[in-house]
PDB file of N, CA and C in Angstrom:
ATOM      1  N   UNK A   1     -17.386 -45.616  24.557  1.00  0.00           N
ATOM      2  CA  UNK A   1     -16.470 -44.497  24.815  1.00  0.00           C
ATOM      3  C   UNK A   1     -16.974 -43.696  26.011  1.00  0.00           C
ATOM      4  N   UNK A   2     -16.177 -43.599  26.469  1.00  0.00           N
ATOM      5  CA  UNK A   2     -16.190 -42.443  28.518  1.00  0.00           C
ATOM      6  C   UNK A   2     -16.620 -41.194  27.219  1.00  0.00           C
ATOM      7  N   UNK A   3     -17.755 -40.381  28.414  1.00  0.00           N
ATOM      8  CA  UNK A   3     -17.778 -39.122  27.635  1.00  0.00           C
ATOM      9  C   UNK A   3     -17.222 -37.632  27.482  1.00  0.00           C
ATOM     10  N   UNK A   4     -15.654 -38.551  28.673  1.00  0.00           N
ATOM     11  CA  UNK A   4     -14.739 -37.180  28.572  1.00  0.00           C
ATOM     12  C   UNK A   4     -13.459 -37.409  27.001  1.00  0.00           C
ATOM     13  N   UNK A   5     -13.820 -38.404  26.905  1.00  0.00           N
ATOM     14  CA  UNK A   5     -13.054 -39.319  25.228  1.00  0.00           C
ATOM     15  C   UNK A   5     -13.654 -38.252  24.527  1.00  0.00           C
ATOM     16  N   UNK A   6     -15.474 -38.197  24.367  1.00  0.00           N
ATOM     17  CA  UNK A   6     -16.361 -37.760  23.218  1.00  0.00           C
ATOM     18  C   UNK A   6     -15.630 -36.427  23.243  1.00  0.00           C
ATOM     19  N   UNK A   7     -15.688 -35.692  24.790  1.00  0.00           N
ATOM     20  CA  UNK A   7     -15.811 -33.531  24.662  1.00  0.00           C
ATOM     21  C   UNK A   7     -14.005 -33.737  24.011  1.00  0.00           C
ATOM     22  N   UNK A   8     -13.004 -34.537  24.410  1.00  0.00           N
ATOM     23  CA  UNK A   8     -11.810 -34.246  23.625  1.00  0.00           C
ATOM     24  C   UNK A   8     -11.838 -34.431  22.334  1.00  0.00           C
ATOM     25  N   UNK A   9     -12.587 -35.174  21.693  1.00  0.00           N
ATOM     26  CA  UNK A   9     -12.407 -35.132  19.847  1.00  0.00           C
ATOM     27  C   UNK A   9     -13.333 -33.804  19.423  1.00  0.00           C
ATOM     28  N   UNK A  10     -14.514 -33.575  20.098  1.00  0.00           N
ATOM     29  CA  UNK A  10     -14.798 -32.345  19.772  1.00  0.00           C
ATOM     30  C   UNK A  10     -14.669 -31.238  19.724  1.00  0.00           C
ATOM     31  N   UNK A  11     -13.496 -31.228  20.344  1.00  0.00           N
ATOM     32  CA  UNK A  11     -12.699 -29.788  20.706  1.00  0.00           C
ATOM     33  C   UNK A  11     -12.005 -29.110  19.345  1.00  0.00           C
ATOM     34  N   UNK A  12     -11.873 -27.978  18.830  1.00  0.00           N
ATOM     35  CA  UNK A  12     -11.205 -27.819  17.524  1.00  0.00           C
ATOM     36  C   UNK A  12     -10.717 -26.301  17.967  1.00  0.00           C
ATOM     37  N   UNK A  13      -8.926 -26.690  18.291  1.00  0.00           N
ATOM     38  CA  UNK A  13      -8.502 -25.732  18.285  1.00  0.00           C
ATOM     39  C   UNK A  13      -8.345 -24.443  17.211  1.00  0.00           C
ATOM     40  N   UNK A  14      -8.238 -23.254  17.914  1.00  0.00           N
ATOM     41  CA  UNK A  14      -8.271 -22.145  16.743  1.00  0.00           C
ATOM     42  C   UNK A  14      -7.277 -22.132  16.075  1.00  0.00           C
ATOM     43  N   UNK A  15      -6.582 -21.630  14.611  1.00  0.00           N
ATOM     44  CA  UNK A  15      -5.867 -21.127  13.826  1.00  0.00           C
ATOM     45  C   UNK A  15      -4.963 -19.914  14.349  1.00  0.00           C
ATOM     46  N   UNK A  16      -5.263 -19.334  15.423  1.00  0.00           N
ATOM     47  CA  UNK A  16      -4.719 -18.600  16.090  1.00  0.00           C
ATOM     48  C   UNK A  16      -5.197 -17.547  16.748  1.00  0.00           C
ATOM     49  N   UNK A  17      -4.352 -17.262  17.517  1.00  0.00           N
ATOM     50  CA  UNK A  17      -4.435 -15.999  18.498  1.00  0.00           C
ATOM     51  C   UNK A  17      -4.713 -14.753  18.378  1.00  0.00           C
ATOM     52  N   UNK A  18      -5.051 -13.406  19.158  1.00  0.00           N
ATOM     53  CA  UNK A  18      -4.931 -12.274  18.497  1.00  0.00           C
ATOM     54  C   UNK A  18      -4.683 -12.094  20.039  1.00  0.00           C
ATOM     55  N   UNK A  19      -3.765 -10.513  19.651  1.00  0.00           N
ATOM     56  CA  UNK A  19      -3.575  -9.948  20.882  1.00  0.00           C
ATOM     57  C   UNK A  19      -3.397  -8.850  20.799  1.00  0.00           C
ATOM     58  N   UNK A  20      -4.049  -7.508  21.748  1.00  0.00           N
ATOM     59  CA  UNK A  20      -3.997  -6.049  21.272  1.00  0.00           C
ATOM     60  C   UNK A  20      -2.811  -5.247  21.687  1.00  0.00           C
ATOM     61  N   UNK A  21      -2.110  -4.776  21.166  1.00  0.00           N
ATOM     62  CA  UNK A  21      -0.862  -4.149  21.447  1.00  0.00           C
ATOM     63  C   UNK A  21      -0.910  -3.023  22.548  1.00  0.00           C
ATOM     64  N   UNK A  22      -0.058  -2.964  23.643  1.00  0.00           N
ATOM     65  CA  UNK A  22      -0.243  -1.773  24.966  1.00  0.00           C
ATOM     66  C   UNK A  22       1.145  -1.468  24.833  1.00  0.00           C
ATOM     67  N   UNK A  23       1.370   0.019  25.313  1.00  0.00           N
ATOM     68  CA  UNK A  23       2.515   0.872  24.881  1.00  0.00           C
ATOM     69  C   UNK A  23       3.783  -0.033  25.269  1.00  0.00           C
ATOM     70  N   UNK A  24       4.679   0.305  24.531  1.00  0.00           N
ATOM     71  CA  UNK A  24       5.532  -0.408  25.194  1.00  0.00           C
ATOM     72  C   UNK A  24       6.688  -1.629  24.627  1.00  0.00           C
ATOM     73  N   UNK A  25       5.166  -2.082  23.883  1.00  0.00           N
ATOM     74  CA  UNK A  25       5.141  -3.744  23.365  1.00  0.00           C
ATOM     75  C   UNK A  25       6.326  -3.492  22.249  1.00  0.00           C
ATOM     76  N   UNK A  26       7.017  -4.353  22.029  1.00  0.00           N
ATOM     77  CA  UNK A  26       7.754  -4.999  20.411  1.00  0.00           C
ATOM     78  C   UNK A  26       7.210  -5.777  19.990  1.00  0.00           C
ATOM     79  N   UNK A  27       7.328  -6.283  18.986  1.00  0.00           N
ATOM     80  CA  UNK A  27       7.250  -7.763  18.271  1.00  0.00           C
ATOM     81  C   UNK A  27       8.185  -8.707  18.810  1.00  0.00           C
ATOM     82  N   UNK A  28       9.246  -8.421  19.397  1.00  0.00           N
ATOM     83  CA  UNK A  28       9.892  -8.998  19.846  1.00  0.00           C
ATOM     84  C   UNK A  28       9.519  -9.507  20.978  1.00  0.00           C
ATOM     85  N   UNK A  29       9.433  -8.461  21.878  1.00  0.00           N
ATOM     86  CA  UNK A  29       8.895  -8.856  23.598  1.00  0.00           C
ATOM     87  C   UNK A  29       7.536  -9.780  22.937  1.00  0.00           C
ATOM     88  N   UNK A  30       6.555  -9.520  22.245  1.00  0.00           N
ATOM     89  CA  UNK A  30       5.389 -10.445  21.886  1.00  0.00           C
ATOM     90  C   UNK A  30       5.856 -11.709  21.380  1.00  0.00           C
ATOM     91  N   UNK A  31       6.856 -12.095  20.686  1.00  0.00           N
ATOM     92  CA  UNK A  31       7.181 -13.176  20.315  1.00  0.00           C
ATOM     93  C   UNK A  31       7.374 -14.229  21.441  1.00  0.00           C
ATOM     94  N   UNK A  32       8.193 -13.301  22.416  1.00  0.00           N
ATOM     95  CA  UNK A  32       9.098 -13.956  23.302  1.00  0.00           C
ATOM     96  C   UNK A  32       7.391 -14.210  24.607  1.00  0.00           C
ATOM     97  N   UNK A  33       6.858 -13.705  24.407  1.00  0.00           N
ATOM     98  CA  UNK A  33       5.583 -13.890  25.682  1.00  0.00           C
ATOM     99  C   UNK A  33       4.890 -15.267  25.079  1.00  0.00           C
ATOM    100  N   UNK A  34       4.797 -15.389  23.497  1.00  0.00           N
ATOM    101  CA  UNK A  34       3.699 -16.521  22.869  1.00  0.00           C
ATOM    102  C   UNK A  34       4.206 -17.513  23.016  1.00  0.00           C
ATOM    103  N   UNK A  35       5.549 -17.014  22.315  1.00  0.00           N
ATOM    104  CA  UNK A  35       6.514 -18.515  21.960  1.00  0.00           C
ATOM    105  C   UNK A  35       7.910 -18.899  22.671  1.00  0.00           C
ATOM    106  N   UNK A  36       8.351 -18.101  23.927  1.00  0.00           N
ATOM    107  CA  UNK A  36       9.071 -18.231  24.527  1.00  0.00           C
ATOM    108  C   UNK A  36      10.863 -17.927  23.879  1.00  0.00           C
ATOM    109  N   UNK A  37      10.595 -17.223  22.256  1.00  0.00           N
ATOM    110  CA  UNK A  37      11.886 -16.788  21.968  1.00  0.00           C
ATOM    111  C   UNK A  37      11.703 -15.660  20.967  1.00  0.00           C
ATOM    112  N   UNK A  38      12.276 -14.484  21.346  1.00  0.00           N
ATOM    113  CA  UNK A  38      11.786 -13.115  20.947  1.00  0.00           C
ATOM    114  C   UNK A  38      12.308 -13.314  19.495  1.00  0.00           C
ATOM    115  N   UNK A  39      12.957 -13.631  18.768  1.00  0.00           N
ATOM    116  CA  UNK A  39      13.420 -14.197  17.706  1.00  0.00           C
ATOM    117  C   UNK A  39      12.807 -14.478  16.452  1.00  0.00           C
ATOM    118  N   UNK A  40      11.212 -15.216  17.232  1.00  0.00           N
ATOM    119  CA  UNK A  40      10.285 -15.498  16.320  1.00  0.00           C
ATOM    120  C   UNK A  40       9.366 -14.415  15.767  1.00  0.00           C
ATOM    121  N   UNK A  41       9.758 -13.130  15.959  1.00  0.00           N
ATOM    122  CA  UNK A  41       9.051 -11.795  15.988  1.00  0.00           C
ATOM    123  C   UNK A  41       8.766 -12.047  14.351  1.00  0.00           C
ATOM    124  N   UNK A  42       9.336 -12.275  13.453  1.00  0.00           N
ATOM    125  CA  UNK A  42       9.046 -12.233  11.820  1.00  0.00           C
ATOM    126  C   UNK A  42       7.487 -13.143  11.379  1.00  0.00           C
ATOM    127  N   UNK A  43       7.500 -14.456  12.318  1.00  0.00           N
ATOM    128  CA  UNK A  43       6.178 -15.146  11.986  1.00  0.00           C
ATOM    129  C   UNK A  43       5.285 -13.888  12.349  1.00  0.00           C
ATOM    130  N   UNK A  44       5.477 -13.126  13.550  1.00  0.00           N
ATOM    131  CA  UNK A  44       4.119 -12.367  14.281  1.00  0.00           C
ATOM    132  C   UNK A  44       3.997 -11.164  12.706  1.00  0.00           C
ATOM    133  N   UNK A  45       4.578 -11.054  12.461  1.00  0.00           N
ATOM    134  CA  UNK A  45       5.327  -9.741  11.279  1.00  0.00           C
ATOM    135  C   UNK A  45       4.028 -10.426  10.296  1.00  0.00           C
ATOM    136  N   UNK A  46       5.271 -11.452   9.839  1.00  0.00           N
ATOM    137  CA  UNK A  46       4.367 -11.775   8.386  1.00  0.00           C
ATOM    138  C   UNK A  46       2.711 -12.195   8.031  1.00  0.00           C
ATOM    139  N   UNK A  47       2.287 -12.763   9.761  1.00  0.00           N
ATOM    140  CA  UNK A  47       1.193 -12.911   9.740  1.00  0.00           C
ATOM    141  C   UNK A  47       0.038 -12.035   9.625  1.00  0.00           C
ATOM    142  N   UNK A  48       0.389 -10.627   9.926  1.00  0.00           N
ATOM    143  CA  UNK A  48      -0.427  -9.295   9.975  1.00  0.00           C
ATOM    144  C   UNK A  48       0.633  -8.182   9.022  1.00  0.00           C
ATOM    145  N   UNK A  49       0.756  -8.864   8.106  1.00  0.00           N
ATOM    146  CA  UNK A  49       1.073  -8.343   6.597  1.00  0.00           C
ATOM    147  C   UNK A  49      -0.474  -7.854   5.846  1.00  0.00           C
ATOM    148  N   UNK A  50      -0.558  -6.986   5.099  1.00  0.00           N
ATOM    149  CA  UNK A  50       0.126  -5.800   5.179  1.00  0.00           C
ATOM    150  C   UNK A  50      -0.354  -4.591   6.149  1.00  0.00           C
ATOM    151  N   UNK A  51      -1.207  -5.267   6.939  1.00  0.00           N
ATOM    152  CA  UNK A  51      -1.604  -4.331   8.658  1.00  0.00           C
ATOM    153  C   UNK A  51      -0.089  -2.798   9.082  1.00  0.00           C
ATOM    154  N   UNK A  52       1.106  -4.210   9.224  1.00  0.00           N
ATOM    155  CA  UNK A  52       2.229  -4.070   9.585  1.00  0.00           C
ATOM    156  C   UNK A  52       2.887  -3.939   8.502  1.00  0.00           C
ATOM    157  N   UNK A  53       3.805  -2.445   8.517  1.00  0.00           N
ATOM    158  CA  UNK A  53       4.796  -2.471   7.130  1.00  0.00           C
ATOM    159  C   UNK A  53       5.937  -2.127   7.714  1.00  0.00           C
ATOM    160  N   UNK A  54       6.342  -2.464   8.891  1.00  0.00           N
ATOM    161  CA  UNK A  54       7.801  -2.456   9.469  1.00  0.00           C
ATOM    162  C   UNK A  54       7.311  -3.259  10.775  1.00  0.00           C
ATOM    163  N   UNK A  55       8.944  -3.785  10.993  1.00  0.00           N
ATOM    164  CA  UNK A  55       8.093  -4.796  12.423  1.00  0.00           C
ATOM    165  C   UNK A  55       8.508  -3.923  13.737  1.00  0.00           C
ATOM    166  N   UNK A  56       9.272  -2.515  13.206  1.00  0.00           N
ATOM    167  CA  UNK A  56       9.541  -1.547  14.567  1.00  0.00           C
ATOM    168  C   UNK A  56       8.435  -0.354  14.800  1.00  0.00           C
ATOM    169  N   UNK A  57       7.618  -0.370  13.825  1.00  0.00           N
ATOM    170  CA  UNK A  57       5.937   0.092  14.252  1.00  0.00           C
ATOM    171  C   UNK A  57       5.158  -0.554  14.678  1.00  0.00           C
ATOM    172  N   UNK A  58       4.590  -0.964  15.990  1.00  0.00           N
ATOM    173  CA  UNK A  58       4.123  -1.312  16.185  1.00  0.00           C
ATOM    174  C   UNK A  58       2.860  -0.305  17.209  1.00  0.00           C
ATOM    175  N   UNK A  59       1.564  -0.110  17.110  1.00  0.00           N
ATOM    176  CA  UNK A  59       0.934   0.915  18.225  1.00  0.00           C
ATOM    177  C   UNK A  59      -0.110   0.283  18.972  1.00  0.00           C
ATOM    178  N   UNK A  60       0.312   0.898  20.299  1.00  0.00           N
ATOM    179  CA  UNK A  60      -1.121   0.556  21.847  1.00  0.00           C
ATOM    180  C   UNK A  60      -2.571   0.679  20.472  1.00  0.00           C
ATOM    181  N   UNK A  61      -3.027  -0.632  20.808  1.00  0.00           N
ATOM    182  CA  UNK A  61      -4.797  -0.650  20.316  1.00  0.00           C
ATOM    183  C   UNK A  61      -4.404  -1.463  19.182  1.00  0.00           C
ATOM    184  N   UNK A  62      -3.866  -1.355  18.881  1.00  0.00           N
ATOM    185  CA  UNK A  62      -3.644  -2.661  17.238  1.00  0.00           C
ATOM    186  C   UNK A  62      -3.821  -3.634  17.541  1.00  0.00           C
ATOM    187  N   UNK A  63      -4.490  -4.384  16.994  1.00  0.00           N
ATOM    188  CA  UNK A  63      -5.398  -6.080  17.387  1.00  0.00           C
ATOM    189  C   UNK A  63      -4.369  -6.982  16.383  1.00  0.00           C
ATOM    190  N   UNK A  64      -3.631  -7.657  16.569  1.00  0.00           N
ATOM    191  CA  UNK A  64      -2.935  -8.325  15.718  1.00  0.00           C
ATOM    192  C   UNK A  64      -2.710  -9.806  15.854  1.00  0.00           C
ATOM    193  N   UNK A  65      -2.259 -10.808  15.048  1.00  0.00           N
ATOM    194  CA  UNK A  65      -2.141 -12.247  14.813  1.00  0.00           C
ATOM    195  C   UNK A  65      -1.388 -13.227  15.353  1.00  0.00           C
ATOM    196  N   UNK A  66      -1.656 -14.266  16.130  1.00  0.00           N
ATOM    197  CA  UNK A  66      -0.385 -14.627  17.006  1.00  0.00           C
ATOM    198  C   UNK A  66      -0.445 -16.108  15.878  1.00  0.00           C
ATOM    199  N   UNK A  67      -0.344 -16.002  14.923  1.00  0.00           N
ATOM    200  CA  UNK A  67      -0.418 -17.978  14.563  1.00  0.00           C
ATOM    201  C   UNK A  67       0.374 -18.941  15.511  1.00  0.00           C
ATOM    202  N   UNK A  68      -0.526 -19.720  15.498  1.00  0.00           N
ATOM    203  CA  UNK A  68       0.029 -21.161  16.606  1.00  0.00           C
ATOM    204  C   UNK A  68       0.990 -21.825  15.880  1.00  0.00           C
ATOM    205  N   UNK A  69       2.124 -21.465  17.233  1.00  0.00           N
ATOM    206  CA  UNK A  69       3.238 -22.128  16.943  1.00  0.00           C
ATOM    207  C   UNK A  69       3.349 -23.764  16.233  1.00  0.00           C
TER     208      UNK A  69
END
C-alpha cells in the first residue's frame, strides 16, 4: 500500500461541527451557510437541545452544534 492509501484510512472524521454565534446570525442563515438550505435550521435546533429553547433565540458568543450533514 502507497502511504498516502495508509494517512486516508486513518483519518476519522468528527461527529460534528461547532460554531459560535455573531450578532446577527439565525438558525436559519446558519443552516443555509453549513448545509446550503436555510430550511435545515430544526437539525441545528434539535442538536443543541436543551442549550436552545426556541430556534428565534439565538445570542453573539453561544458555541453551538453543526451535526454533519
Amino acid at each position: 500500500a502507497r502511504v498516502e492509501d495508509a494517512i486516508e484510512v486513518e483519518r476519522v472524521e468528527p461527529e460534528a461541527q461547532f460554531y459560535t454565534v455573531v450578532s446577527g446570525d439565525t438558525l436559519g442563515g446558519i443552516a443555509k451557510q453549513f448545509y446550503g438550505n436555510a430550511g435545515k435550521y430544526p437539525v441545528i435546533f434539535e442538536a443543541n437541545q436543551p442549550m436552545l429553547t426556541d430556534p428565534n433565540k439565538i445570542y453573539p458568543g453561544q458555541k453551538i452544534r453543526i451535526p454533519l450533514d
